[in-house]
N, C-alpha and C. Protein backbone atom coordinates (compact mmCIF):
# COMPACT_ATOMS: atom_id res chain seq x y z
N UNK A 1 7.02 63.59 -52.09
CA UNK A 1 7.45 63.66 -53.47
C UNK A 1 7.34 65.09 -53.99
N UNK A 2 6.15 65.73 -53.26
CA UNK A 2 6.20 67.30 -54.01
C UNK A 2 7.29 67.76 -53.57
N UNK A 3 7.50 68.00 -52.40
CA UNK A 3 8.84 68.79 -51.92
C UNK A 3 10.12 68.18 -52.41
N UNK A 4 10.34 66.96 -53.01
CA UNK A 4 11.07 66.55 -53.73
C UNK A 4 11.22 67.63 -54.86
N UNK A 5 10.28 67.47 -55.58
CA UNK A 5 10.37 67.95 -56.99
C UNK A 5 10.45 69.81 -56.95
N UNK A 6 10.01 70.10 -55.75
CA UNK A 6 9.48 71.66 -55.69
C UNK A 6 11.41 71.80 -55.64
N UNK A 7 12.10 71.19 -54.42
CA UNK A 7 13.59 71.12 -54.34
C UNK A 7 14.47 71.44 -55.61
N UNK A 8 14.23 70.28 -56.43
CA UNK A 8 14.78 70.06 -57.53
C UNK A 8 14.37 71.04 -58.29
N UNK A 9 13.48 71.51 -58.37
CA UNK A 9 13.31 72.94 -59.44
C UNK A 9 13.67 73.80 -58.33
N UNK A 10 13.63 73.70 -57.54
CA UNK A 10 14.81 75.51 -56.79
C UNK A 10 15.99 75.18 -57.11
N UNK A 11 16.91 74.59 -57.35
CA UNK A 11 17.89 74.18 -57.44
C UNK A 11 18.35 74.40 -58.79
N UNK A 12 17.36 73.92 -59.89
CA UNK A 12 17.89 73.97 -61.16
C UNK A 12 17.55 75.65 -61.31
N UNK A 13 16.51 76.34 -61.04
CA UNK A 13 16.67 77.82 -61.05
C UNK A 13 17.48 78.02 -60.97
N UNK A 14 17.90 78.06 -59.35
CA UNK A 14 19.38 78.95 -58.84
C UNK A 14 20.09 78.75 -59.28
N UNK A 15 20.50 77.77 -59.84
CA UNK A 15 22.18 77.23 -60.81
C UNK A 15 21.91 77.89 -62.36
N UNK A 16 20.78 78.19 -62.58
CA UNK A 16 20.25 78.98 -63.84
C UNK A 16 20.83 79.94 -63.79
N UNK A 17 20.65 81.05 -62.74
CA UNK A 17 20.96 81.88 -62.74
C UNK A 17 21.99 82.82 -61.75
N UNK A 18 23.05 82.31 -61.88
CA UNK A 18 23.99 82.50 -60.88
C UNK A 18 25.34 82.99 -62.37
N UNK A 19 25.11 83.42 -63.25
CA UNK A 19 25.99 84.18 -64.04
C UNK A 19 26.86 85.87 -63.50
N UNK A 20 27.87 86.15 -63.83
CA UNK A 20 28.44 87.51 -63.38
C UNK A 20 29.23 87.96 -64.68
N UNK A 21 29.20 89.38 -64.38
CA UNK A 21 30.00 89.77 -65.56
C UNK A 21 30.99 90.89 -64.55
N UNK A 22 32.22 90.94 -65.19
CA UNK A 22 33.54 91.24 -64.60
C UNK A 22 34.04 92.23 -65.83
N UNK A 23 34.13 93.50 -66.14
CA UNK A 23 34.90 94.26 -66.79
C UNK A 23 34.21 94.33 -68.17
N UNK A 24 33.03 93.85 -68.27
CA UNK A 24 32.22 94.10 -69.20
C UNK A 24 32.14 92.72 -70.22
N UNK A 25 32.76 92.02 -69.54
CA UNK A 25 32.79 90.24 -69.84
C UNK A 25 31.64 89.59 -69.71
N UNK A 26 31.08 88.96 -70.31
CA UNK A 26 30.14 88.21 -69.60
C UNK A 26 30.95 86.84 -69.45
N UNK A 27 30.45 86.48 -68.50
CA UNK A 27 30.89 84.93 -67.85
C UNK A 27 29.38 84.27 -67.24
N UNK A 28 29.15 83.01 -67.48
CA UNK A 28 28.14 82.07 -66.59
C UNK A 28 28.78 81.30 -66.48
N UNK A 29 28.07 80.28 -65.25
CA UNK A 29 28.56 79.59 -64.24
C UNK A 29 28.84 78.56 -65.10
N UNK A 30 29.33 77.29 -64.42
CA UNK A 30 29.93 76.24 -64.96
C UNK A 30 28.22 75.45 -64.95
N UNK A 31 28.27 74.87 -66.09
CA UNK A 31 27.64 73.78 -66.01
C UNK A 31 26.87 73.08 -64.78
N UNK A 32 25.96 72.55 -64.25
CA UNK A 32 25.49 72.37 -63.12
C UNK A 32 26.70 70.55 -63.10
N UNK A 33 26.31 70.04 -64.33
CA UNK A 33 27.36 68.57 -63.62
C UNK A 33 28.96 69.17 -63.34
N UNK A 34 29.72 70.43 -63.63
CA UNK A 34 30.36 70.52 -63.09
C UNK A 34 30.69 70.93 -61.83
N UNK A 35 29.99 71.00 -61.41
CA UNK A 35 29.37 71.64 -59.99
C UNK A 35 29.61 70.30 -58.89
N UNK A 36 28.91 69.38 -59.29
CA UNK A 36 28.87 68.16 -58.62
C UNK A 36 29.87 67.09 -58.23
N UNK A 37 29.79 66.56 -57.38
CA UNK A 37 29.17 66.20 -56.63
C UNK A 37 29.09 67.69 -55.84
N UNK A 38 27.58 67.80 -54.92
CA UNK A 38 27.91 68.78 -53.94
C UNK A 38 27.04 67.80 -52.46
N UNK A 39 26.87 69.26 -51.41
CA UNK A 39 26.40 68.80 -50.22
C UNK A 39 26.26 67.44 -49.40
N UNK A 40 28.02 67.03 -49.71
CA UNK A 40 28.25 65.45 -48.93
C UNK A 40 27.80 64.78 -49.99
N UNK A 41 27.67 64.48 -51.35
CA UNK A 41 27.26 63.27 -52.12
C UNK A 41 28.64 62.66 -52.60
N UNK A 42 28.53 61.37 -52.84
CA UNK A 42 29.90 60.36 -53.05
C UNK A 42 30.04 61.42 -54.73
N UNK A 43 31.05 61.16 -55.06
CA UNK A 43 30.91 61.25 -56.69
C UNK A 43 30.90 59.87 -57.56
N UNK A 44 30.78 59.99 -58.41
CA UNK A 44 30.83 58.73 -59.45
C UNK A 44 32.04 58.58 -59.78
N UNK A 45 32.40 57.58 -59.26
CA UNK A 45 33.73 57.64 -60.15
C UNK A 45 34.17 57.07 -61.57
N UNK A 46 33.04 55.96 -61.84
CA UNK A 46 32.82 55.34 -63.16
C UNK A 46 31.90 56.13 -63.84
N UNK A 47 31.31 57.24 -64.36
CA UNK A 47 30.33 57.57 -65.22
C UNK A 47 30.10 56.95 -65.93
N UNK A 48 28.06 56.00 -66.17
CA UNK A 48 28.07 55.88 -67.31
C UNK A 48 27.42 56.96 -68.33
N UNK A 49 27.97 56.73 -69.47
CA UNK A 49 27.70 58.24 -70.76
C UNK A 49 26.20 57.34 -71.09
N UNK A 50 26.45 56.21 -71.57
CA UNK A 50 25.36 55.81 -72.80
C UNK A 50 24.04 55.50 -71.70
N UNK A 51 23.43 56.21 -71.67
CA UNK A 51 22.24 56.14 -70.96
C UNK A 51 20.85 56.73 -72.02
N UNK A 52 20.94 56.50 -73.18
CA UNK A 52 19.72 57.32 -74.02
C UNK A 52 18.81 56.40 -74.66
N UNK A 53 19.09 55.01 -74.94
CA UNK A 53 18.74 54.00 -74.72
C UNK A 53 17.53 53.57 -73.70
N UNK A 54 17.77 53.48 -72.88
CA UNK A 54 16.85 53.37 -71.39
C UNK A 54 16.30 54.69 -70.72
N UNK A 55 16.78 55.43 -71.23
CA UNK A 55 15.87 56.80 -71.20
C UNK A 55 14.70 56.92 -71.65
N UNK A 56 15.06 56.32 -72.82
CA UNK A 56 13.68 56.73 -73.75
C UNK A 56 12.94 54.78 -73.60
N UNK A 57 13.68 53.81 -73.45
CA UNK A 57 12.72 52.62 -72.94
C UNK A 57 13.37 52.60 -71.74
N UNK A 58 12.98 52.40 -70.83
CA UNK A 58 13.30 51.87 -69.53
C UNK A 58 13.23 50.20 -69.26
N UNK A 59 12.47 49.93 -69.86
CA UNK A 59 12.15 48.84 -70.50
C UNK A 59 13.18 47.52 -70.63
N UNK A 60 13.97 48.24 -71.46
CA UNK A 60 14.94 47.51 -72.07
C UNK A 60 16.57 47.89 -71.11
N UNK A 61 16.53 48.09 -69.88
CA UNK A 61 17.84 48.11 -69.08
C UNK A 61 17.43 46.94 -68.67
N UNK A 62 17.06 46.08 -68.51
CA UNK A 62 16.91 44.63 -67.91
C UNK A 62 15.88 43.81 -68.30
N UNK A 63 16.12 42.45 -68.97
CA UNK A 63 15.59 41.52 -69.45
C UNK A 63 14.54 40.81 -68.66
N UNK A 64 13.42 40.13 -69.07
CA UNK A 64 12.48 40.27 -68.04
C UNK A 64 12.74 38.62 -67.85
N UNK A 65 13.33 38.01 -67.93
CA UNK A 65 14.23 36.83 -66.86
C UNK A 65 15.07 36.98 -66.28
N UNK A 66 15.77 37.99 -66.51
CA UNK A 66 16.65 38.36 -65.04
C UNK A 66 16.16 39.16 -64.05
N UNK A 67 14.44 39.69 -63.92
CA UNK A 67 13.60 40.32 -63.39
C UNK A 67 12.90 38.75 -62.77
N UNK A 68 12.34 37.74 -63.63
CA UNK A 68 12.12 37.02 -62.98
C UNK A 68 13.31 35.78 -62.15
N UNK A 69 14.41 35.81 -62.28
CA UNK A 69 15.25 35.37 -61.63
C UNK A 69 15.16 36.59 -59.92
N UNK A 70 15.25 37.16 -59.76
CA UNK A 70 15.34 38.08 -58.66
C UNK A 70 14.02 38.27 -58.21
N UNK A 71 12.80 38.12 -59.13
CA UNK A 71 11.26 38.16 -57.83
C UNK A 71 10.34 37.32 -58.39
N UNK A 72 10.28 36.93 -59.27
CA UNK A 72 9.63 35.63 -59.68
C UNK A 72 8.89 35.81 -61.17
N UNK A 73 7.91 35.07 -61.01
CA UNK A 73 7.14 35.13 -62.67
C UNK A 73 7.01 36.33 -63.11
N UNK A 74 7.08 36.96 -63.85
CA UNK A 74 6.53 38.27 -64.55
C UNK A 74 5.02 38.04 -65.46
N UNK A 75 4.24 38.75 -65.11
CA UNK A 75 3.30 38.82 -66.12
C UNK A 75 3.42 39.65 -67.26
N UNK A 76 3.72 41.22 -66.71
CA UNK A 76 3.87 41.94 -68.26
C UNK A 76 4.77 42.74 -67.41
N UNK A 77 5.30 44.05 -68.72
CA UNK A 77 5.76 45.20 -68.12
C UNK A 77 5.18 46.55 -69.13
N UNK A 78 5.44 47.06 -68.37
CA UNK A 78 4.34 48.77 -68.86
C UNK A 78 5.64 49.50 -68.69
N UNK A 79 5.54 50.73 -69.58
CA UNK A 79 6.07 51.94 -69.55
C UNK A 79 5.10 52.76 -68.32
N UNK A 80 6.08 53.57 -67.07
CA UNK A 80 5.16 54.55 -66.19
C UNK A 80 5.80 55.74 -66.34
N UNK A 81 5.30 56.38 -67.35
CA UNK A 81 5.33 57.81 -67.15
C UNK A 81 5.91 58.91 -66.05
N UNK A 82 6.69 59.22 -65.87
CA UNK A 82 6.78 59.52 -64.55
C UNK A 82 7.42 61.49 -64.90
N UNK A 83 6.87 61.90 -63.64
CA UNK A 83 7.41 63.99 -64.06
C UNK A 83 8.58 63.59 -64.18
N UNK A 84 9.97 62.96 -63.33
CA UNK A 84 11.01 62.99 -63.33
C UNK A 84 12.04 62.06 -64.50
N UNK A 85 10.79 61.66 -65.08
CA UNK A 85 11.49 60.41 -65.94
C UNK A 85 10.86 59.52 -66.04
N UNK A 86 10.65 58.49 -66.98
CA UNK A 86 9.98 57.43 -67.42
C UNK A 86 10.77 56.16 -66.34
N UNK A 87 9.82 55.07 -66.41
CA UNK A 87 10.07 54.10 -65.71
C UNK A 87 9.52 52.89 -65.94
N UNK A 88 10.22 51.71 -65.51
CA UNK A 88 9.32 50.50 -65.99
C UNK A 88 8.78 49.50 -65.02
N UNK A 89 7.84 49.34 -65.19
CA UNK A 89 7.06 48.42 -64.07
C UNK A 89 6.91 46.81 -64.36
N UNK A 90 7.67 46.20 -63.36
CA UNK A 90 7.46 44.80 -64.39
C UNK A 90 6.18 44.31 -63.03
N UNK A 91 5.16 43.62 -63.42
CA UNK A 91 4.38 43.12 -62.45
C UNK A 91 4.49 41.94 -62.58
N UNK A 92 4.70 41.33 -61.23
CA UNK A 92 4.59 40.27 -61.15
C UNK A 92 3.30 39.43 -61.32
N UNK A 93 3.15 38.16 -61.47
CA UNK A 93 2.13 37.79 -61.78
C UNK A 93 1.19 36.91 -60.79
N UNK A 94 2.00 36.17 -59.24
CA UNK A 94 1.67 36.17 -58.15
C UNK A 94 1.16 37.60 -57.19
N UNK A 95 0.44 38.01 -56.60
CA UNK A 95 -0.31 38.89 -56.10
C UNK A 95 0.13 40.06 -56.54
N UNK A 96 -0.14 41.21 -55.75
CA UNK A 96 -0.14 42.73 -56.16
C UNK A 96 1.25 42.87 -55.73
N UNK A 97 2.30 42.57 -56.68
CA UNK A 97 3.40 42.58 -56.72
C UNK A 97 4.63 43.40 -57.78
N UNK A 98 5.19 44.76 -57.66
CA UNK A 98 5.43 45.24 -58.82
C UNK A 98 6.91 45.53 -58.66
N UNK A 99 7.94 45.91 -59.31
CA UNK A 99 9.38 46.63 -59.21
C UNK A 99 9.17 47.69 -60.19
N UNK A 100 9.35 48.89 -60.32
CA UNK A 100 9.41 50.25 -60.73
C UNK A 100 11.33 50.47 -61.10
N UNK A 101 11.24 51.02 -62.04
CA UNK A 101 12.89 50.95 -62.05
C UNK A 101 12.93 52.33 -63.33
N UNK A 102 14.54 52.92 -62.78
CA UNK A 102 13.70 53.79 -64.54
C UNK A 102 15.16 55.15 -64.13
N UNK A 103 15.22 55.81 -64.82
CA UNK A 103 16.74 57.05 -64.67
C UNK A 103 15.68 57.83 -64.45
N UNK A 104 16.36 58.83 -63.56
CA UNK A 104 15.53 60.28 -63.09
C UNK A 104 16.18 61.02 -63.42
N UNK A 105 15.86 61.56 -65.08
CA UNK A 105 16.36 62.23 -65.75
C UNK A 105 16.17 63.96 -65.44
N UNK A 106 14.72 63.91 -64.98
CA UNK A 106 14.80 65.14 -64.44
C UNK A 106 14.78 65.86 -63.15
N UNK A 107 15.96 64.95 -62.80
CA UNK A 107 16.97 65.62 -61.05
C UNK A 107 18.55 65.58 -62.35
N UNK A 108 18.67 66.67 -62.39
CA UNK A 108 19.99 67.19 -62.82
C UNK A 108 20.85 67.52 -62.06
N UNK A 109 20.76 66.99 -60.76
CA UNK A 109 21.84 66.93 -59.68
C UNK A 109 22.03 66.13 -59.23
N UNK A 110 21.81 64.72 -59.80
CA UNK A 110 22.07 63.22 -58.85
C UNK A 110 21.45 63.48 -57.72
N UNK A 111 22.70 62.32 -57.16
CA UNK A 111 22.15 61.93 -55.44
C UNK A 111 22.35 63.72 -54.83
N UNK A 112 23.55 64.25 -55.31
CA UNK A 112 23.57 65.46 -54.40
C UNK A 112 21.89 65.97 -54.55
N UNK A 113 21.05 65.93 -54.84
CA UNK A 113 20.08 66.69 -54.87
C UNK A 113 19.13 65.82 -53.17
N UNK A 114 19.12 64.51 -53.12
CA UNK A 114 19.01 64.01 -52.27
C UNK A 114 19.55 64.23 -51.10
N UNK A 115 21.35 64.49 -50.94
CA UNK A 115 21.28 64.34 -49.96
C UNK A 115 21.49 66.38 -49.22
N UNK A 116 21.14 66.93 -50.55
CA UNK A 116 20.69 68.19 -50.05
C UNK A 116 19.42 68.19 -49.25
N UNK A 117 18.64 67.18 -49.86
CA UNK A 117 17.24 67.40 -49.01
C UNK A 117 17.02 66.61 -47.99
N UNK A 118 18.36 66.07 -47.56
CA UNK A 118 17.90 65.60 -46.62
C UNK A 118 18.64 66.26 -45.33
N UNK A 119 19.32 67.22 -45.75
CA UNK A 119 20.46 68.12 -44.85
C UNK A 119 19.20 69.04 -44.33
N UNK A 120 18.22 69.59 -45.28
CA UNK A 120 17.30 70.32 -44.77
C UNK A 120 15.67 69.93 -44.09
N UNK A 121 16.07 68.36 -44.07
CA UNK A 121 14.66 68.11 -43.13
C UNK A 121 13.67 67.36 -44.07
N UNK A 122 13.79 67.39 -45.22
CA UNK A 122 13.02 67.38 -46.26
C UNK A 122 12.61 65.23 -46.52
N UNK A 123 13.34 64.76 -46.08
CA UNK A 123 13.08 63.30 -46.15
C UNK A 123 13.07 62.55 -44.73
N UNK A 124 11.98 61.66 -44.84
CA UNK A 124 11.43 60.77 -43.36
C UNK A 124 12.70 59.58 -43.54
N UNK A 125 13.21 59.06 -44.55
CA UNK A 125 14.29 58.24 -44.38
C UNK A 125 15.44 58.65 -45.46
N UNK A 126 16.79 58.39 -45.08
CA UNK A 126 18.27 58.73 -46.02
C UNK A 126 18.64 57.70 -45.51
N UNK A 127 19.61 57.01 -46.09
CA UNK A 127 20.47 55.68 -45.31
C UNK A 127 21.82 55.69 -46.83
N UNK A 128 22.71 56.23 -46.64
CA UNK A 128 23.85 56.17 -47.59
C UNK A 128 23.82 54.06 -47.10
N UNK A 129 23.93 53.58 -48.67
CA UNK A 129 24.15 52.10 -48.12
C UNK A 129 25.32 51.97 -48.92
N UNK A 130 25.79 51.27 -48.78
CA UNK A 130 26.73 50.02 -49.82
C UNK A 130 26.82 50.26 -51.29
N UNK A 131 27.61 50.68 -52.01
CA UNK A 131 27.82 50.95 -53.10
C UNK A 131 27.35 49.68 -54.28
N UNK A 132 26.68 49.93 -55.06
CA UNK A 132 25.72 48.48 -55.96
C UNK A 132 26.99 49.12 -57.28
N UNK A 133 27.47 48.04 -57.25
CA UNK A 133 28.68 47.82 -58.34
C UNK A 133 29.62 48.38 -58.68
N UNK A 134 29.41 48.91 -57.23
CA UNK A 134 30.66 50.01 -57.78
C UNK A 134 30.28 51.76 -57.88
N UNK A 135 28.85 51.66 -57.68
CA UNK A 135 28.09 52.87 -58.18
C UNK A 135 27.43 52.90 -56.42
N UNK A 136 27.75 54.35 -56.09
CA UNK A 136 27.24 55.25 -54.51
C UNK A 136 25.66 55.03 -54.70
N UNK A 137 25.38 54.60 -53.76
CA UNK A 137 23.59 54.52 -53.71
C UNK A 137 23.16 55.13 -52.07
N UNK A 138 21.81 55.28 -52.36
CA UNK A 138 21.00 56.26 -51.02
C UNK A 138 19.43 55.15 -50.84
N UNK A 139 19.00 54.64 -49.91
CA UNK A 139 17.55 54.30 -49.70
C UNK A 139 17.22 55.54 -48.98
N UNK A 140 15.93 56.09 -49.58
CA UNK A 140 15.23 57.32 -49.10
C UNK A 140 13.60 57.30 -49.23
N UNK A 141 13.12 58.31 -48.67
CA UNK A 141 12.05 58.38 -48.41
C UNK A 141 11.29 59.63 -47.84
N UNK A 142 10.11 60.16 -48.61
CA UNK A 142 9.39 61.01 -48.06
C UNK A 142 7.94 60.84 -47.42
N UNK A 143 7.75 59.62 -46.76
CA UNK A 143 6.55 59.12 -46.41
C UNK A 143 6.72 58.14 -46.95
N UNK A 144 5.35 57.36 -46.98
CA UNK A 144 4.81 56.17 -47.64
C UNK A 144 6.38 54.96 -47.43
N UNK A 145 7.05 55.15 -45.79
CA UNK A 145 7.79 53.88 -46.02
C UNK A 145 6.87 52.85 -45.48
N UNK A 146 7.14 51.27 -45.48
CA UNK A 146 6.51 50.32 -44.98
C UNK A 146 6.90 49.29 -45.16
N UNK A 147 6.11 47.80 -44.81
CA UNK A 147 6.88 46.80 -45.24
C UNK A 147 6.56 46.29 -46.67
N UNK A 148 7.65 45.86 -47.26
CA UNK A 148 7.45 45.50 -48.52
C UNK A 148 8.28 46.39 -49.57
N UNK A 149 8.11 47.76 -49.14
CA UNK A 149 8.64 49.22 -49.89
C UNK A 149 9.74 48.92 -49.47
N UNK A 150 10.45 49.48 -50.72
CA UNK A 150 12.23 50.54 -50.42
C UNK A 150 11.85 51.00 -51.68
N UNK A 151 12.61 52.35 -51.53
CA UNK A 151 13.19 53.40 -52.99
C UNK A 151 14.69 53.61 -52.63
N UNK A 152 15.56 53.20 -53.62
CA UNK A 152 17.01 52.97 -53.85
C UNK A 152 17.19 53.44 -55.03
N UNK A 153 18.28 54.83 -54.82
CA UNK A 153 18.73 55.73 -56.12
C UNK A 153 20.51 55.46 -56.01
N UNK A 154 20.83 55.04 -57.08
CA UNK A 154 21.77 55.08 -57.58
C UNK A 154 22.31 55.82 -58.69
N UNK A 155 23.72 56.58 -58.23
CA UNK A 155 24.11 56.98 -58.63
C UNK A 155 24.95 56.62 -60.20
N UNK A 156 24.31 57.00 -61.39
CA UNK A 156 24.88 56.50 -62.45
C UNK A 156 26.21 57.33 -62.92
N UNK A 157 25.63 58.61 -62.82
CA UNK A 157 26.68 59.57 -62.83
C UNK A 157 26.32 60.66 -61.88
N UNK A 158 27.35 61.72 -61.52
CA UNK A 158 26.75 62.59 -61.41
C UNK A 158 25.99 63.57 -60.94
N UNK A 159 25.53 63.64 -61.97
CA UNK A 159 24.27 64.47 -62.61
C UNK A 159 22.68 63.03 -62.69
N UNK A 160 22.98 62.27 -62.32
CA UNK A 160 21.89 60.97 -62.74
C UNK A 160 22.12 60.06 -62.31
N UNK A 161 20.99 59.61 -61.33
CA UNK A 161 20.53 58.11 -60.46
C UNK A 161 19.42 57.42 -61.20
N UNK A 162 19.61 56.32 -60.65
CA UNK A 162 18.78 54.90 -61.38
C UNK A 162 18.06 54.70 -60.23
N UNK A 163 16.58 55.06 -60.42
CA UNK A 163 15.80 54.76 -59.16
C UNK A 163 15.35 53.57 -58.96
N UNK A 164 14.57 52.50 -58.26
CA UNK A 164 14.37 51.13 -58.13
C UNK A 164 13.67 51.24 -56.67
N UNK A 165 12.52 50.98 -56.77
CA UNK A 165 11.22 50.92 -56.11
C UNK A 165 10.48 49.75 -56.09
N UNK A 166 10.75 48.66 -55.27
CA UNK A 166 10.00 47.29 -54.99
C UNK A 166 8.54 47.87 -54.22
N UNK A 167 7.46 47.10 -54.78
CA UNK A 167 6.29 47.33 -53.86
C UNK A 167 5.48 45.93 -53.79
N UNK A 168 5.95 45.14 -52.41
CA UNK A 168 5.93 44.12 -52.72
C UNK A 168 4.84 43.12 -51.60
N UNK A 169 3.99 42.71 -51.51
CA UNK A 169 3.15 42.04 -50.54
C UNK A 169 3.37 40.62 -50.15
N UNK A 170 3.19 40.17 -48.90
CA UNK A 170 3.72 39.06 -47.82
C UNK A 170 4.10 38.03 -48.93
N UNK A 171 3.51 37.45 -49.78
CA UNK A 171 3.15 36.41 -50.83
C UNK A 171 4.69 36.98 -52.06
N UNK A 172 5.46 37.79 -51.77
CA UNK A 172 6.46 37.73 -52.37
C UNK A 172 7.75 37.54 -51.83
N UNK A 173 8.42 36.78 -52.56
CA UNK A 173 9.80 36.18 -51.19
C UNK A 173 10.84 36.96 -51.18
N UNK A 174 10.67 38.12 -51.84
CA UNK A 174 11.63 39.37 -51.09
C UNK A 174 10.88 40.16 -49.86
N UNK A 175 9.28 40.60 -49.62
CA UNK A 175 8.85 41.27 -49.27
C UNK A 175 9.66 41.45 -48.11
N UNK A 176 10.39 40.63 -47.11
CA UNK A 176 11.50 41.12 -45.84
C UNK A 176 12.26 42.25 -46.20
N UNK A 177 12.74 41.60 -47.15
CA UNK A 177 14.01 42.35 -47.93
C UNK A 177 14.14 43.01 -49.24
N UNK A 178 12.74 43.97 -49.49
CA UNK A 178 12.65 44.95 -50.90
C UNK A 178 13.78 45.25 -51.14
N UNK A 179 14.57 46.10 -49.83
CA UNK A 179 15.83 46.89 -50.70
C UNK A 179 17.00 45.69 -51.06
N UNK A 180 17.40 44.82 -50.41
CA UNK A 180 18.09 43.42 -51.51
C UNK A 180 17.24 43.69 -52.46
N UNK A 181 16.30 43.50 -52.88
CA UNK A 181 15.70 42.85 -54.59
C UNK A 181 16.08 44.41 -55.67
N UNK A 182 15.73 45.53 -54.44
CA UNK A 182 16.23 46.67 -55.40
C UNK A 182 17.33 46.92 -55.71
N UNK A 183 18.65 46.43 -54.59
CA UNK A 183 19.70 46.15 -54.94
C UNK A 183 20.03 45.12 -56.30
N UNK A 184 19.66 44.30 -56.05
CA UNK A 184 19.79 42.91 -57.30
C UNK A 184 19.00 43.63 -58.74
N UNK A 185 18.09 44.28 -58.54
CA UNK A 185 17.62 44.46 -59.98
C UNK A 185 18.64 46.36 -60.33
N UNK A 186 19.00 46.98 -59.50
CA UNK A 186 20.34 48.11 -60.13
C UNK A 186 21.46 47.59 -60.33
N UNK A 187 21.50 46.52 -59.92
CA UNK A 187 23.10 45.70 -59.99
C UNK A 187 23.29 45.39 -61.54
N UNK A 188 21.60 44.60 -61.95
CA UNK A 188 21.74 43.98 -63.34
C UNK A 188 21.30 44.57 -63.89
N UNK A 189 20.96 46.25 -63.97
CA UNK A 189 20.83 47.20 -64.78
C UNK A 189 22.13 48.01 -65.10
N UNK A 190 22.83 48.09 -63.92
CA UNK A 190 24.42 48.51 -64.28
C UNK A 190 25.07 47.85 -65.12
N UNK A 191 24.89 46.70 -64.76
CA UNK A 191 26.02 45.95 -65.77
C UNK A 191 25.24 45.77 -67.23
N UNK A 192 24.17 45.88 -67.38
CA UNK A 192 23.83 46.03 -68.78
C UNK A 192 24.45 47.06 -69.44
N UNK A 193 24.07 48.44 -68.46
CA UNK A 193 24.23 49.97 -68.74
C UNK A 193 25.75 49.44 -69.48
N UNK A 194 26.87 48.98 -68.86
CA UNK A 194 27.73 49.37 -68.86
C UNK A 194 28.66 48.34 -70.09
N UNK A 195 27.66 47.14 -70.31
CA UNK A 195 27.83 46.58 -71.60
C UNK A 195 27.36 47.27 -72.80
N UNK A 196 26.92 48.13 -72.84
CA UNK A 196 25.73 48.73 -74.08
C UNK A 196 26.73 49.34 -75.20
């Protein structure tokens, strides 16, 4: 995760500062989302805009019965703080059972930022999968894979993925299949996103 984040701030530097001046013009670069998609990432072809909503609750991109329709009872859900962006944890209420879900607001390069790092060595798993609604998604990993785990970023736009992190033990009836349940819970966060 550090070299994640160390990535993502080299990145937003260098695109900082990559301005030229020509004949006494000043000119800077385009925008970093115009830049994007880069280094092999799908592009979005649906952008969603209204994402400020679930930015600021994460909370509220998915109803916590359609959380328990896809992994079972819910006990509560918490706001998790996170460097890259806030996130929401719904815990289940059968064993040490949680889903993490939440926009990674601060990777300002989408998936391209992913699958830059993974061109350079930088991730133990990349797997481009199956597009969740329509929207380019990546299961990745910098360590800590296992059974029970997946981390699945989807591409909302962009410039911005919807991360979804099952952490799930034997006693939960996805634990085979985390990345299905992470699939099923970005599926019914898209289509909220995209009702809003």
């Amino acid at each position: 995760m550090k070299r994640f984040l160390l990535l993502a701030a080299a990145v937003s530097i260098l695109a900082g500062g990559c301005g030229t001046q020509v004949a006494g013009t000043a000119t800077t670069s385009a925008p970093s989302s115009a830049r994007l998609p880069s280094d092999g990432a799908p592009a979005v072809a649906n952008p969603i805009a209204n994402t400020a909503v679930v930015e600021a609750d994460p909370c509220s991109a998915i109803q916590t019965a359609e959380i328990e329709a896809i992994g079972g009872k819910v006990k509560r859900s918490e706001l998790e703080p996170m460097t890259m962006g806030n996130a929401c944890a719904w815990i289940f209420a059968a064993g040490a059972n949680t889903v993490s879900a939440g926009l990674t607001t601060g990777n300002k390069n989408g998936l391209s930022s992913l699958y830059a790092q993974n061109a350079t060595g930088g991730l133990t798993t990349f797997t481009s999968v199956p597009p969740v609604d329509g929207y380019p998604a990546v299961v990745y990993a910098n360590g800590g894979e296992g059974k029970g785990t997946c981390t699945l970023a989807v591409g909302v736009r962009d410039d911005l993925v919807y991360t979804v992190i099952p952490r799930l033990g034997g006693d939960n009836r996805s634990f085979s299949d985390p990345c299905g349940m992470a699939t099923k819970v970005a599926a019914a966060a898209i289509k909220n996103f995209k009702a809003a």
